[in-house]
Protein backbone atom coordinates (compact mmCIF):
# COMPACT_ATOMS: atom_id res chain seq x y z
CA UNK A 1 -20.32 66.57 135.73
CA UNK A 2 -18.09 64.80 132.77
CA UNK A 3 -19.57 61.13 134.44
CA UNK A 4 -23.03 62.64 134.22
CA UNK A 5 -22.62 63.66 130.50
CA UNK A 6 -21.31 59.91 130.18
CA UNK A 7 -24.60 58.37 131.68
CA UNK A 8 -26.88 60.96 129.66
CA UNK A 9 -25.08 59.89 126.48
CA UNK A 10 -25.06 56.32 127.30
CA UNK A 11 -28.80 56.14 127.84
CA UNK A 12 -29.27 57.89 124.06
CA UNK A 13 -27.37 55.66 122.69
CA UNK A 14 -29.13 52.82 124.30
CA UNK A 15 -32.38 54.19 123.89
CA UNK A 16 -30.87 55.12 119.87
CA UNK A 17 -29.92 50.95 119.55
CA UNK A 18 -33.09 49.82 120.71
CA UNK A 19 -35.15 51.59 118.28
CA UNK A 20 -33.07 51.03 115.14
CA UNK A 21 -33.12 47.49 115.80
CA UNK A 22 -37.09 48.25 115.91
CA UNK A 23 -37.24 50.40 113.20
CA UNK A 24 -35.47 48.49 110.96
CA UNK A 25 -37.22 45.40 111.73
CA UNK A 26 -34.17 43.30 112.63
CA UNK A 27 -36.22 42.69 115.43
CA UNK A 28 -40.02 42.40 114.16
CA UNK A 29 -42.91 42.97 115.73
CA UNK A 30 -43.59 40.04 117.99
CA UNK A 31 -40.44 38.79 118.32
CA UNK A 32 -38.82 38.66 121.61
CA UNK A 33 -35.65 41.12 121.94
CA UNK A 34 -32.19 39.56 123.35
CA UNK A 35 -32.07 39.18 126.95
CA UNK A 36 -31.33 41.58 129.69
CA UNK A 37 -27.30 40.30 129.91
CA UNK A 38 -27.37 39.86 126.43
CA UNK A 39 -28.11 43.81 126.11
CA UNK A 40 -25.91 44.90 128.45
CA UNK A 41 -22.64 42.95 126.71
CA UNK A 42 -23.96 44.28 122.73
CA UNK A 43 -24.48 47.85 123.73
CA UNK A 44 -21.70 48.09 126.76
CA UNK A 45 -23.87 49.17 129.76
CA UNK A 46 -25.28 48.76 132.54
CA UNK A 47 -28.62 46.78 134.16
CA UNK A 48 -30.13 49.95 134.57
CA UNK A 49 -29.26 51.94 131.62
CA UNK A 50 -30.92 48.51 129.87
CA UNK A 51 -34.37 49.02 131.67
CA UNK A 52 -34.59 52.41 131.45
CA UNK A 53 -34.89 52.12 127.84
CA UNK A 54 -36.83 49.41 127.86
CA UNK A 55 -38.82 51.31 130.01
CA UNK A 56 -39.61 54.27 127.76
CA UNK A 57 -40.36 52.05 124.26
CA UNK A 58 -42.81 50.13 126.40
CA UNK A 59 -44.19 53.98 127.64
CA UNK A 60 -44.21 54.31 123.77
CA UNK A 61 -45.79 50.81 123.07
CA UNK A 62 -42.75 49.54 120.86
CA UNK A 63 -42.00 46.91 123.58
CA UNK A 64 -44.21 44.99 125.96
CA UNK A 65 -42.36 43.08 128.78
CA UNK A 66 -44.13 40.15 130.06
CA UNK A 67 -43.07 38.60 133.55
CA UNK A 68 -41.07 35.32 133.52
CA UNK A 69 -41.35 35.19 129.55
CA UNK A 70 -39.48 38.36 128.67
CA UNK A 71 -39.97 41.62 126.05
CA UNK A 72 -41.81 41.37 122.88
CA UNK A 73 -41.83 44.11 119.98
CA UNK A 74 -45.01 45.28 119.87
CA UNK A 75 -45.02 47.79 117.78
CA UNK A 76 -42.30 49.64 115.21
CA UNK A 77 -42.88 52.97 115.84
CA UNK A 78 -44.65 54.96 118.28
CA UNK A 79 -46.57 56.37 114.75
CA UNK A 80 -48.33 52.79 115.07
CA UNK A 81 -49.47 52.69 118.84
CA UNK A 82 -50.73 56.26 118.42
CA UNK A 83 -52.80 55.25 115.52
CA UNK A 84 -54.24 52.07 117.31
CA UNK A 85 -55.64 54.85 119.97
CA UNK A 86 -57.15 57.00 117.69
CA UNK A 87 -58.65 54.40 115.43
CA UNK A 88 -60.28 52.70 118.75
CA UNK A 89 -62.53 55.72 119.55
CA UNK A 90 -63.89 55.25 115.40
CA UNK A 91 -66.79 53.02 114.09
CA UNK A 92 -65.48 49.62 113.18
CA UNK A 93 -67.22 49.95 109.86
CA UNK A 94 -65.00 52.48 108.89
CA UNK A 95 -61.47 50.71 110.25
CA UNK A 96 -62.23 48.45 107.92
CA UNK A 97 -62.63 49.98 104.58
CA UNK A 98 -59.57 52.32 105.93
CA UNK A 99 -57.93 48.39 106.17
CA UNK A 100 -59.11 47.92 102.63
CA UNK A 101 -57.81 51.33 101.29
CA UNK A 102 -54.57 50.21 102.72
CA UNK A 103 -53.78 47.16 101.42
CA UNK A 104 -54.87 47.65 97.95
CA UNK A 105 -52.60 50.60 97.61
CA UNK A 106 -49.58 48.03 99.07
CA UNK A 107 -50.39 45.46 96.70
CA UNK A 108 -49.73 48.05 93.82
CA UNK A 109 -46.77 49.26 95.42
CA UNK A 110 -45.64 45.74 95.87
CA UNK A 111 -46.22 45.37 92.44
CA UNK A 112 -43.90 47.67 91.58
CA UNK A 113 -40.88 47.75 94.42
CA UNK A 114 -41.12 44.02 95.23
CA UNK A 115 -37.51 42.16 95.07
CA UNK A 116 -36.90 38.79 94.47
CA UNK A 117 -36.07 38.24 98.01
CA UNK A 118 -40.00 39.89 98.53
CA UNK A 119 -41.10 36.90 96.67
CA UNK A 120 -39.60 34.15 97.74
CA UNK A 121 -40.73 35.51 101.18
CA UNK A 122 -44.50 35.41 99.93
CA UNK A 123 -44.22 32.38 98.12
CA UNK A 124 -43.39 30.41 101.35
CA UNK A 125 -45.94 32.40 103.27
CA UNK A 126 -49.02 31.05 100.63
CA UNK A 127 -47.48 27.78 100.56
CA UNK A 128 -47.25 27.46 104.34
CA UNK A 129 -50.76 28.67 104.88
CA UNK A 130 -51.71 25.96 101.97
CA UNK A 131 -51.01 23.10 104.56
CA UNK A 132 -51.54 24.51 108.05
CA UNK A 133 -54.50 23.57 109.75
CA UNK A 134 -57.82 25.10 109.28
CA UNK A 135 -58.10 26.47 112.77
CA UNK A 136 -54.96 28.39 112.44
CA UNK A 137 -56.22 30.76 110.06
CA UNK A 138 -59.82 31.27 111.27
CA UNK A 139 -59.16 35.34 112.33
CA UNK A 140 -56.88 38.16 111.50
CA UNK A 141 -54.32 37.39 114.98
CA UNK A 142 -51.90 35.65 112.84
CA UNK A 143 -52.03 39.08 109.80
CA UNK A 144 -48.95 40.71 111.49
CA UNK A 145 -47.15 37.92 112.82
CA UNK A 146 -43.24 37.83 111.00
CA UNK A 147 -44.22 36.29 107.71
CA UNK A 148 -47.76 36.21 107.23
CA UNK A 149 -48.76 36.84 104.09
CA UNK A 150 -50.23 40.29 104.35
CA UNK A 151 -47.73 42.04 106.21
CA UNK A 152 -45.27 40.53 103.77
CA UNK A 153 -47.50 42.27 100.95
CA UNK A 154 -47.69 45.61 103.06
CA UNK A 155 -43.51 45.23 103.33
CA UNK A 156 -43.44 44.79 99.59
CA UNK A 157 -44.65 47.84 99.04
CA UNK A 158 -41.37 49.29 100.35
CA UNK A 159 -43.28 51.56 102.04
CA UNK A 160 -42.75 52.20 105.98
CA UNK A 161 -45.37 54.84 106.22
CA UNK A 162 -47.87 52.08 105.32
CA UNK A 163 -46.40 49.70 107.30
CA UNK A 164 -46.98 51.70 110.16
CA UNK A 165 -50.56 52.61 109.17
CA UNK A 166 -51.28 49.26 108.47
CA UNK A 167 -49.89 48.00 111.91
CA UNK A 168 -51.84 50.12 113.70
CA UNK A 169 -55.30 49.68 112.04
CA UNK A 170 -54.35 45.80 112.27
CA UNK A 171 -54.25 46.17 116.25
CA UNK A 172 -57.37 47.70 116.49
CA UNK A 173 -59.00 44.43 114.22
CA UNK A 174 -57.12 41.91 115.66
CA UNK A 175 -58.37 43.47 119.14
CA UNK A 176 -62.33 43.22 117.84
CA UNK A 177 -61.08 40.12 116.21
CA UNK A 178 -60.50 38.64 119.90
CA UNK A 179 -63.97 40.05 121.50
CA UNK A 180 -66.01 38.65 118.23
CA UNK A 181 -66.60 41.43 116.74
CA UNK A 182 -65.20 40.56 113.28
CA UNK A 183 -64.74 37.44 111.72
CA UNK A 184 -62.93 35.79 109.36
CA UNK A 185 -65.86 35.57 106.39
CA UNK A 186 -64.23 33.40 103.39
CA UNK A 187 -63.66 29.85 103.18
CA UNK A 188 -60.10 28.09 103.47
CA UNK A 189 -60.02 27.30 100.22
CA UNK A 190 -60.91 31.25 98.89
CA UNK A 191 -58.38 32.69 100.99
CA UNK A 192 -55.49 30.28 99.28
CA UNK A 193 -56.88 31.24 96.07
CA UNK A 194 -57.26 34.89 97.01
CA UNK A 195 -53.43 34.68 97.96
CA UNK A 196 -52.51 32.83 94.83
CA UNK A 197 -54.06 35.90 92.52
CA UNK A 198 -52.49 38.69 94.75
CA UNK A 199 -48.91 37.07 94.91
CA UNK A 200 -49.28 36.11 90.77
CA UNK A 201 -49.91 39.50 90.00
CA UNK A 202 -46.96 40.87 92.42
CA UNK A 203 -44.93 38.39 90.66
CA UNK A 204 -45.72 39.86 86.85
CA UNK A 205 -45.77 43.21 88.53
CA UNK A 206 -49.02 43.95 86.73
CA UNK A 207 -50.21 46.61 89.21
CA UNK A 208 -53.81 46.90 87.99
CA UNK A 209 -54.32 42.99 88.81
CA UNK A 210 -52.37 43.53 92.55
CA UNK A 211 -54.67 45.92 93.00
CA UNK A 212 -58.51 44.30 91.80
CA UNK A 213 -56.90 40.94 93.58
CA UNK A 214 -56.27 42.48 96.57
CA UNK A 215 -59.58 44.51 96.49
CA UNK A 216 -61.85 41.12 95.57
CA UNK A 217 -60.32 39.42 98.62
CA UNK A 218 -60.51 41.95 101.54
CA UNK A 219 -63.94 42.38 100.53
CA UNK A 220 -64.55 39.09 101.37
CA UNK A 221 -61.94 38.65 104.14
CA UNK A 222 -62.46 40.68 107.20
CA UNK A 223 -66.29 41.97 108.46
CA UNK A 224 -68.41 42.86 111.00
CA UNK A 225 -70.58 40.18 112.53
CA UNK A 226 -74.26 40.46 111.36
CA UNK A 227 -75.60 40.86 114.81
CA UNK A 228 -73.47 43.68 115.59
CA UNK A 229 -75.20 45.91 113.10
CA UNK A 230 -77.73 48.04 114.36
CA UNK A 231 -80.50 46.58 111.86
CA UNK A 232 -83.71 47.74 114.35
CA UNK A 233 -82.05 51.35 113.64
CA UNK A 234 -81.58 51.09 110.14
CA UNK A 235 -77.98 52.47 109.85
CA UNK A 236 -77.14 53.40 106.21
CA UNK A 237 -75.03 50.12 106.22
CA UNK A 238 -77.70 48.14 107.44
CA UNK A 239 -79.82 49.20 104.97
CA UNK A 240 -77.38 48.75 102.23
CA UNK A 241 -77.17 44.85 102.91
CA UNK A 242 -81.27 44.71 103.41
CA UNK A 243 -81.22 46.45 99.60
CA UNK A 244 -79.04 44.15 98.18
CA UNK A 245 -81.04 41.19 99.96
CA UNK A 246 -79.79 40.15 102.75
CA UNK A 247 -82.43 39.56 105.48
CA UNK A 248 -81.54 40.04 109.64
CA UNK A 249 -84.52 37.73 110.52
CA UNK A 250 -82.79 34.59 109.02
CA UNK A 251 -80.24 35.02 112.13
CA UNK A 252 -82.65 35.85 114.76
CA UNK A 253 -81.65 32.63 117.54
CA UNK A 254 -78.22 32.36 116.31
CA UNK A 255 -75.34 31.40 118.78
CA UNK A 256 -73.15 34.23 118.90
CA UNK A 257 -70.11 32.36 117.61
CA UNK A 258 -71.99 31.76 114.33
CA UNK A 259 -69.94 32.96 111.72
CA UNK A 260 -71.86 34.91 109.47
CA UNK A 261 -70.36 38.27 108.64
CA UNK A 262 -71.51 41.44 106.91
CA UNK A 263 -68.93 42.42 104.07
CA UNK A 264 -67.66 46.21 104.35
């Protein structure tokens, strides 16, 4: 009985070192976690002890193993995966303006709890996406990767509670980001300067500016492709962009990788 107490408490604490090094984003989402052997020598257990932990934060959608290549982080809590499934069964539409709500309210935060270690983190994020190539940047895939700009603004905020909400809307995008259903709608150039206004005011910690900088550029960053609006239908948003002038006809024909996209 005493060697099955041992086991039991062994997988906790397993399970209990995994998801601190999670939590705590020494190991970030999308970063690969130390090897199998590697595990077993930190923590001081077994192969199988080691995969059965694995096993449950991947039930949990914290870690994603693939074949031959090994486990990613995938998420930092549970809280985030949860969220992704919930959000998928909503209108896009509204993901996005919840996306908007989100990040203005961690660029004020930012404003406020940012350290200078915060901004030297941002500054080489802006300056990196300054000089990387064009294609790099053309949807939101790269918005959660370690060091990209917005999830450095969203860490700022020394929030984890909107980290988490902000991961998990972010995976629901970046999956209608893959199937074409939103786009990247600024140009290069806007984005950098979009960037440059957000991280200036972070910098003076003038929260009012964080947050109209941060508002002015989501509302031109992430939408919904034109053509996926039910325009025939009239939808209330649909008839908010015919109001302010825009006019469906002008894309009848269109490829469907034409990048026009309807600002939420």
């Amino acid at each position: 009985m005493s060697s099955a107490i041992r086991g039991s408490q062994k997988a906790r604490d397993t399970l209990d070192y995994l998801r601190d090094k999670i939590s705590t984003s020494a190991w970030s989402v999308g970063d690969l976690i130390p090897k199998e052997q590697e595990l077993m020598e930190l923590i001081g257990v077994g192969k199988s002890t080691v995969r059965e932990a694995v096993r449950s934060l991947a039930a949990f959608g914290m870690l994603e193993t693939v074949p031959g290549v090994g486990t990613f982080v995938r998420s930092r809590t549970p809280v985030s995966t949860l969220l992704t499934e919930f959000l998928g069964d909503h209108d896009l539409e509204e993901v996005l303006v919840y996306r908007r709500s989100l990040e203005i309210e961690a660029a004020q935060h930012a404003a406020v709890h940012r350290t200078e270690a915060h901004l030297a983190a941002l500054r080489e994020a802006a300056q990196r996406d300054e000089h990387a190539e064009h294609d790099s940047v053309t949807s939101c895939e790269q918005s959660t990767n370690p060091g990209a700009f917005h999830l450095l603004v969203v860490e700022a905020s020394g929030s984890k509670l909107l980290l988490d909400l902000y991961l998990g809307v972010m995976s629901v995008l970046q999956r209608a980001s893959t199937e074409g259903r939103v786009i990247l709608g600024t140009t290069f150039a806007t984005m950098h300067l979009d960037h440059g206004a957000v991280l200036q005011a972070i910098e003076e910690r003038d929260v009012r500016s964080a947050a109209h900088s941060m508002a002015l550029h989501v509302d031109r960053d992430l939408g919904l492709r034109t053509d996926m609006l039910e325009f025939g239908q009239q939808t209330e948003r649909a008839a908010s962009l015919i109001d302010a002038g825009y006019d469906p006809g002008a894309e009848s024909g269109a490829a469907s990788g034409d990048a026009s996209a309807a600002r939420v």
